[in-house]
N, C-alpha and C. Protein backbone atom coordinates (compact mmCIF):
# COMPACT_ATOMS: atom_id res chain seq x y z
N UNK A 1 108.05 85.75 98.14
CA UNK A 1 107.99 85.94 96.72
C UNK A 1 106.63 85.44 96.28
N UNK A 2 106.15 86.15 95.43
CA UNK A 2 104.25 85.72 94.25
C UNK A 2 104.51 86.05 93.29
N UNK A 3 104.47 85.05 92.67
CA UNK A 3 104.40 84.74 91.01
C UNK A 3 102.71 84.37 90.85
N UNK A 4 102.50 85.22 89.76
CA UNK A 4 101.01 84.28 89.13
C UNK A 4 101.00 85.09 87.74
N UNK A 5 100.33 84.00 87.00
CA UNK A 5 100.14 83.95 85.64
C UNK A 5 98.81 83.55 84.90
N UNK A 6 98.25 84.59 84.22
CA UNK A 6 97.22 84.54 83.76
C UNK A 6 97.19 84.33 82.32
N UNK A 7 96.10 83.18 81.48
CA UNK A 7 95.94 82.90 80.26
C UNK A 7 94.49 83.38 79.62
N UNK A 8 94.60 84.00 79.02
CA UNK A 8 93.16 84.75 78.62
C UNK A 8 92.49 84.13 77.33
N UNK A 9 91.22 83.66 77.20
CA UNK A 9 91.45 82.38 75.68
C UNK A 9 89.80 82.73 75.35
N UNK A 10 89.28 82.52 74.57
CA UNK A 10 88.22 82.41 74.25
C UNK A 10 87.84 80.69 74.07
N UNK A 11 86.40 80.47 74.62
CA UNK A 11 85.97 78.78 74.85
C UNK A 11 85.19 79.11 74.32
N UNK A 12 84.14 78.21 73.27
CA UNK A 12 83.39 78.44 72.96
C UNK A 12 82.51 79.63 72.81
N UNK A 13 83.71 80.43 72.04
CA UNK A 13 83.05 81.99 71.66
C UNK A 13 82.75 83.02 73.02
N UNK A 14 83.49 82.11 74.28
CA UNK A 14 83.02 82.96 75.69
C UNK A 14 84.26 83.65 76.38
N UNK A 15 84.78 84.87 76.53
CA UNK A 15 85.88 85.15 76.82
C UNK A 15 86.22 84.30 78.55
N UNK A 16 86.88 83.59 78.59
CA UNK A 16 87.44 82.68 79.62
C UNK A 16 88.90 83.02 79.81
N UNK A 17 89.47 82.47 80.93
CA UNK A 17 90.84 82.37 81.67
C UNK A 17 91.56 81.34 82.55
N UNK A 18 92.64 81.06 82.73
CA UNK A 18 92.76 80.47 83.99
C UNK A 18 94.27 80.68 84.45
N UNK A 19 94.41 80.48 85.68
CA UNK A 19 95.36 80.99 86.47
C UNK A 19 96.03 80.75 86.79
N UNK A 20 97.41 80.58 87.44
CA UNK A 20 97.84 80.02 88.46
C UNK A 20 99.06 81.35 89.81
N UNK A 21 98.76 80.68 90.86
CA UNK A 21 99.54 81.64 91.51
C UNK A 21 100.64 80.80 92.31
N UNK A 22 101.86 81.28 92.81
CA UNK A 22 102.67 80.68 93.47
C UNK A 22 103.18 81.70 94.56
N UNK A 23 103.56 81.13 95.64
CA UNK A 23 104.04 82.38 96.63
C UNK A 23 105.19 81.16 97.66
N UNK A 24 106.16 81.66 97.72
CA UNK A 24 107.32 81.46 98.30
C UNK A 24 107.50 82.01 99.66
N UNK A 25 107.76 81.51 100.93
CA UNK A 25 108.46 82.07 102.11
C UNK A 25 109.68 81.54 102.67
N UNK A 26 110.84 81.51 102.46
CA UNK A 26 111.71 81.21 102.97
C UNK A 26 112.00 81.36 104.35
N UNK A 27 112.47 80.24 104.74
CA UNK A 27 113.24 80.30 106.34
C UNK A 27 113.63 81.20 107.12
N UNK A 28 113.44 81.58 108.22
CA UNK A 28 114.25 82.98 108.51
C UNK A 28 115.03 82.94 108.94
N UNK A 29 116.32 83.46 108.72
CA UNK A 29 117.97 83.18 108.77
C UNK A 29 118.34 83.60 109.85
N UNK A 30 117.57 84.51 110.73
CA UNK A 30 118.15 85.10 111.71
C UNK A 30 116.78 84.75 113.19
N UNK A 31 117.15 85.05 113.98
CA UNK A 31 116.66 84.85 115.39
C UNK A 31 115.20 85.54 116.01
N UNK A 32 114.31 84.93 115.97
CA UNK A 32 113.35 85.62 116.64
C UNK A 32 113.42 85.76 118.12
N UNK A 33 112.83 86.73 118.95
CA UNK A 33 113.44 86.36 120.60
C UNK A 33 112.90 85.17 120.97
N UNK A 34 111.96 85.07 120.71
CA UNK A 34 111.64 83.56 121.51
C UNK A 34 112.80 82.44 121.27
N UNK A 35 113.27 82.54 120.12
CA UNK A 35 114.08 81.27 119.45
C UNK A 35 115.61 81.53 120.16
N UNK A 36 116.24 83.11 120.37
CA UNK A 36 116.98 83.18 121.13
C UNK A 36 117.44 83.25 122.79
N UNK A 37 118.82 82.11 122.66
CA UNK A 37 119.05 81.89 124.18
C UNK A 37 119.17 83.45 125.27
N UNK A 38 119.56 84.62 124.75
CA UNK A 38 120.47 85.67 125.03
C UNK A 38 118.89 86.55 125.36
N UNK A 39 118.10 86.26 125.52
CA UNK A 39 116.41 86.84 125.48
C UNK A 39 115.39 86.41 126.99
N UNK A 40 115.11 87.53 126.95
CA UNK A 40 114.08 86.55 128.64
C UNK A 40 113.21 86.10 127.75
N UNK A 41 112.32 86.47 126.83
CA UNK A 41 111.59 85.78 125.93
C UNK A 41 112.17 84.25 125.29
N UNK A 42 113.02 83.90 125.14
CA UNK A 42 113.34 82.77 125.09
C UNK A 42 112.57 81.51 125.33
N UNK A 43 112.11 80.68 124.81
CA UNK A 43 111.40 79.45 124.96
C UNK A 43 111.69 78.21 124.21
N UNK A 44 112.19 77.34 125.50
CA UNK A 44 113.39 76.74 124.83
C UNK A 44 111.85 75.34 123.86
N UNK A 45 110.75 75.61 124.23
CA UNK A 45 109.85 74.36 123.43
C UNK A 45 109.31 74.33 122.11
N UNK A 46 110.16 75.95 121.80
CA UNK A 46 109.47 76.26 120.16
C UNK A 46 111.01 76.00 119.60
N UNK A 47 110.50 75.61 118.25
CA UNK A 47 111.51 75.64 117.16
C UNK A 47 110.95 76.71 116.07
N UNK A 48 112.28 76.54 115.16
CA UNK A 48 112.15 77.90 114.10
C UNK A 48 111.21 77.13 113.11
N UNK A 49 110.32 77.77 112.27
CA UNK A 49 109.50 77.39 110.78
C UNK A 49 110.16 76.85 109.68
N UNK A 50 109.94 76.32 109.24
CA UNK A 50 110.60 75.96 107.54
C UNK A 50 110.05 76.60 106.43
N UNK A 51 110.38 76.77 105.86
CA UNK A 51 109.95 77.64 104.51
C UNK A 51 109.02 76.95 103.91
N UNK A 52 107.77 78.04 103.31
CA UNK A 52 106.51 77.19 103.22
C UNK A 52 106.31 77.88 101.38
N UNK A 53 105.56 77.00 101.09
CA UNK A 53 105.20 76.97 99.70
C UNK A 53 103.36 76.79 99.41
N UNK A 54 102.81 77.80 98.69
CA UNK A 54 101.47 77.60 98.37
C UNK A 54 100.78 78.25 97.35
N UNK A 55 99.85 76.68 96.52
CA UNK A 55 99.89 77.28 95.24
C UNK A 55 98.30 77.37 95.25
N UNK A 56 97.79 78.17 94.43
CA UNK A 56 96.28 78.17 94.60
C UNK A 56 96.09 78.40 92.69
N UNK A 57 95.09 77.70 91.88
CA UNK A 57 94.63 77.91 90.76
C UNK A 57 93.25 78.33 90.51
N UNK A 58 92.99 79.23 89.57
CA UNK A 58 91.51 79.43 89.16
C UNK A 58 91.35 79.76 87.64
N UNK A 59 89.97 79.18 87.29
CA UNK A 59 90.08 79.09 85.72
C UNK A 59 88.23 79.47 85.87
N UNK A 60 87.90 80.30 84.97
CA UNK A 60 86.83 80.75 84.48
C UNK A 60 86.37 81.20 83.42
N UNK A 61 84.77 81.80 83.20
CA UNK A 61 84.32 82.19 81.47
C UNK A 61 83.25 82.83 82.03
N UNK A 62 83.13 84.02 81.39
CA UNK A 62 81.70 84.79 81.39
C UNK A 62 80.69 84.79 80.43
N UNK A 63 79.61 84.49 80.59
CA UNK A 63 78.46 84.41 80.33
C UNK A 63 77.50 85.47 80.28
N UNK A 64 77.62 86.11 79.55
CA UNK A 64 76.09 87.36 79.51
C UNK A 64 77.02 87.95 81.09
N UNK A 65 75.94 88.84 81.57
CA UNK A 65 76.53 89.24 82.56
C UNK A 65 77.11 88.34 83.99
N UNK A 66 77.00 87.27 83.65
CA UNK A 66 77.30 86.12 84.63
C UNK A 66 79.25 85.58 84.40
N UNK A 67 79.89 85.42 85.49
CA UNK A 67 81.02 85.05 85.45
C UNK A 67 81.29 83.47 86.41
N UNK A 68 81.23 82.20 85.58
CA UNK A 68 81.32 81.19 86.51
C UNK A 68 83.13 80.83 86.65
N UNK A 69 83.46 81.00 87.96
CA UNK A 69 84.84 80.73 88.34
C UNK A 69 85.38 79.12 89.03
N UNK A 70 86.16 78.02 88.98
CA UNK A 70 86.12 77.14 89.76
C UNK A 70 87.57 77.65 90.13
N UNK A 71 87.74 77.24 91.42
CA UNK A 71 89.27 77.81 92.39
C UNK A 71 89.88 76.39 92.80
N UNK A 72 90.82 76.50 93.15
CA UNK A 72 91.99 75.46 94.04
C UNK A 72 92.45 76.01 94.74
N UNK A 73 92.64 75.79 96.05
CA UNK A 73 93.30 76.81 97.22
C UNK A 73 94.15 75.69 97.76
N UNK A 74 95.46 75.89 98.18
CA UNK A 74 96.49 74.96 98.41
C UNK A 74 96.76 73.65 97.48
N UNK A 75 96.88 74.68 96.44
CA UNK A 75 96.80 72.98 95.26
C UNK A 75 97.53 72.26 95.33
N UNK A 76 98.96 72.04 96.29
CA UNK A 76 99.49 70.84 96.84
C UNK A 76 99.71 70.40 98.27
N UNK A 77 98.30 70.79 98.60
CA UNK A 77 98.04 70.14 99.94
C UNK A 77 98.78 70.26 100.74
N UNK A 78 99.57 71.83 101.09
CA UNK A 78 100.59 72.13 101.46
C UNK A 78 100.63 71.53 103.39
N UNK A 79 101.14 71.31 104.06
CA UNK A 79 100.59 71.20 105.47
C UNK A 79 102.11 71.63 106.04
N UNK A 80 103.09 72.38 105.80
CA UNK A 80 103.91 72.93 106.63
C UNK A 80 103.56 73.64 107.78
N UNK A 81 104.20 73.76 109.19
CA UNK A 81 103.76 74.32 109.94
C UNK A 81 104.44 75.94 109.77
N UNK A 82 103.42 76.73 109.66
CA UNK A 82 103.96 78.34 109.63
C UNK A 82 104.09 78.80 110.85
N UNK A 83 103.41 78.49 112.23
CA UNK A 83 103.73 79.32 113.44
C UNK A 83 103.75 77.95 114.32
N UNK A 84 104.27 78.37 115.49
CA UNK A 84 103.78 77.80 116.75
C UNK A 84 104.21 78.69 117.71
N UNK A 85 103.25 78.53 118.59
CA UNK A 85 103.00 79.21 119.92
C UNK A 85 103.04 78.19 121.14
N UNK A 86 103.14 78.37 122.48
CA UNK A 86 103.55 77.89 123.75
C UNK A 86 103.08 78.48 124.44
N UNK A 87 102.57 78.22 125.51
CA UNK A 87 101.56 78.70 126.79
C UNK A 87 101.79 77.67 127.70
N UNK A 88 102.12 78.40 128.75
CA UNK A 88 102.10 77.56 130.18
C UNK A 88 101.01 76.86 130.99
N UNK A 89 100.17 76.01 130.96
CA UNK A 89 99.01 76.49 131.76
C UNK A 89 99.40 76.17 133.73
N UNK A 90 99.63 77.09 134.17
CA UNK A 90 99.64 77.44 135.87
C UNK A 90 98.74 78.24 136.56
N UNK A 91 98.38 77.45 136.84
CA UNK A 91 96.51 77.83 137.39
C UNK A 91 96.73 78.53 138.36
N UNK A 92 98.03 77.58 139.60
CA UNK A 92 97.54 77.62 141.03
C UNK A 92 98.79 78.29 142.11
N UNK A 93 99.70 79.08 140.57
CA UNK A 93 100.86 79.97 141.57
C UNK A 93 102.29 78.94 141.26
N UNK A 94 103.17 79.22 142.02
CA UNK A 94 104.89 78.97 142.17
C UNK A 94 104.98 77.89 141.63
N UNK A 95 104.01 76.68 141.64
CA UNK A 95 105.06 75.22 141.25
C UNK A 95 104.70 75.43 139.94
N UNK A 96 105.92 74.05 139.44
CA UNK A 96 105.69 74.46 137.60
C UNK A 96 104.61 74.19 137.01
N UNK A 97 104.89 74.42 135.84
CA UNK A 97 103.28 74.91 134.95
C UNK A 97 103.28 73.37 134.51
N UNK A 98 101.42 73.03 134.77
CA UNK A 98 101.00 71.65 134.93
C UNK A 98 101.35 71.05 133.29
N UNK A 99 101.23 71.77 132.86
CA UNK A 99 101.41 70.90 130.80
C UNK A 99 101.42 72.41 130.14
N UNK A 100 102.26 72.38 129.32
CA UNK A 100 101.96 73.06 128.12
C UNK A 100 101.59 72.92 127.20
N UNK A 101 100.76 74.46 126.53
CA UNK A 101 99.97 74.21 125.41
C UNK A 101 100.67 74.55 124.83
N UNK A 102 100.82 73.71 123.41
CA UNK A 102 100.98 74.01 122.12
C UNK A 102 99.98 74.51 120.92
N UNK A 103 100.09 75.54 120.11
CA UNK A 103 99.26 75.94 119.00
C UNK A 103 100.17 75.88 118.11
N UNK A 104 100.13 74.95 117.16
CA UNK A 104 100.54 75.07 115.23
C UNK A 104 99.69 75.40 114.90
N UNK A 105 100.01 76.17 113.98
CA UNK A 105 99.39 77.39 112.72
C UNK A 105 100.04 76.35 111.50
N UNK A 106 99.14 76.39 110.31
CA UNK A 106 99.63 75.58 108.97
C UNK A 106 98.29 76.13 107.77
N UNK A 107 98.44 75.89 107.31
CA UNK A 107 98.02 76.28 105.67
C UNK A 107 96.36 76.09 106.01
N UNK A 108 95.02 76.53 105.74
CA UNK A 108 93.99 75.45 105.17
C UNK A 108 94.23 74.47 104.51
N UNK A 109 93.63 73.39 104.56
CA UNK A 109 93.33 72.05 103.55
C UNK A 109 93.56 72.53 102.26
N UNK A 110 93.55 71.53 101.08
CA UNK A 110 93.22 71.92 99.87
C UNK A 110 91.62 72.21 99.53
N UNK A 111 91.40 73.15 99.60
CA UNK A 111 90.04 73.45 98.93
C UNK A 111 89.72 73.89 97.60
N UNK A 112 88.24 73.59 97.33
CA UNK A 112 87.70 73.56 96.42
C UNK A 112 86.54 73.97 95.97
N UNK A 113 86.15 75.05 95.29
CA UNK A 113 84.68 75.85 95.22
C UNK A 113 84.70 76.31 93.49
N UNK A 114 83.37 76.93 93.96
CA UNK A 114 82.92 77.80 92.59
C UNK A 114 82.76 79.01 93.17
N UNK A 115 82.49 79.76 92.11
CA UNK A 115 82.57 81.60 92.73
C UNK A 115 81.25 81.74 91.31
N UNK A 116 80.69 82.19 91.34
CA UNK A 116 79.24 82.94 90.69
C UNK A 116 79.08 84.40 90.90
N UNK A 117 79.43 85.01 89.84
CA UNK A 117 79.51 86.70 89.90
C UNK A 117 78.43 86.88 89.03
N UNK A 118 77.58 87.97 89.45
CA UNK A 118 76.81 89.17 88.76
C UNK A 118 76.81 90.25 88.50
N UNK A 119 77.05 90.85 87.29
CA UNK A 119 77.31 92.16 86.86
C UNK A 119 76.66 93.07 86.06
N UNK A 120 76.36 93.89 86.33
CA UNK A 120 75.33 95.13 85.61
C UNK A 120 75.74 95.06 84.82
């Protein structure tokens, strides 16, 4: 689910805005193969995701043909993990695999910028 909502205002005689967006992923209720036993894909070292939440804001004003924007990207520092992955590493054939790798996948940081547009 994305929700976002825009406020359109005049600042100091400069047509300005600001934003906010929200986006929802819920849990997934049912079985991916990896997550299921009944699967050769099956891997019993991953678990399922939790439902992730991320909000990002932006507020700006244009200027003559100039548009200065400041953004928020993960405006609550979201750090849920959205994926993980598993890899064997077995270099050298039949015996078991020396360690496994793990990869979590999760949000960027909260970031923070300006955006500077030019327009004919």
């Amino acid at each position: 689910m994305a929700v976002g909502a825009q406020y359109n205002f005049n600042a100091f005689a400069l047509k300005s805005f600001a934003r906010l967006d929200y986006e929802f992923a819920s849990k997934n209720r049912t079985l991916f193969a990896g997550d299921d036993r009944g699967t050769v894909q099956y891997d019993p070292y991953l678990g399922p995701t939790s439902a992730t939440t991320f909000v990002s804001a932006r507020a700006g004003t244009q200027i003559s043909n100039f548009s200065v924007e400041l953004f928020i990207d993960n405006l609550l520092d979201s750090r849920t993990i959205t994926s993980i992955t598993h890899t064997a590493l077995d270099g050298a054939g039949p015996q078991p695999p020396v360690s496994p790798l793990y990869t979590y996948s999760t949000f960027r940081p909260r970031t923070f910028g300006l955006t500077f547009i030019y327009r004919q």
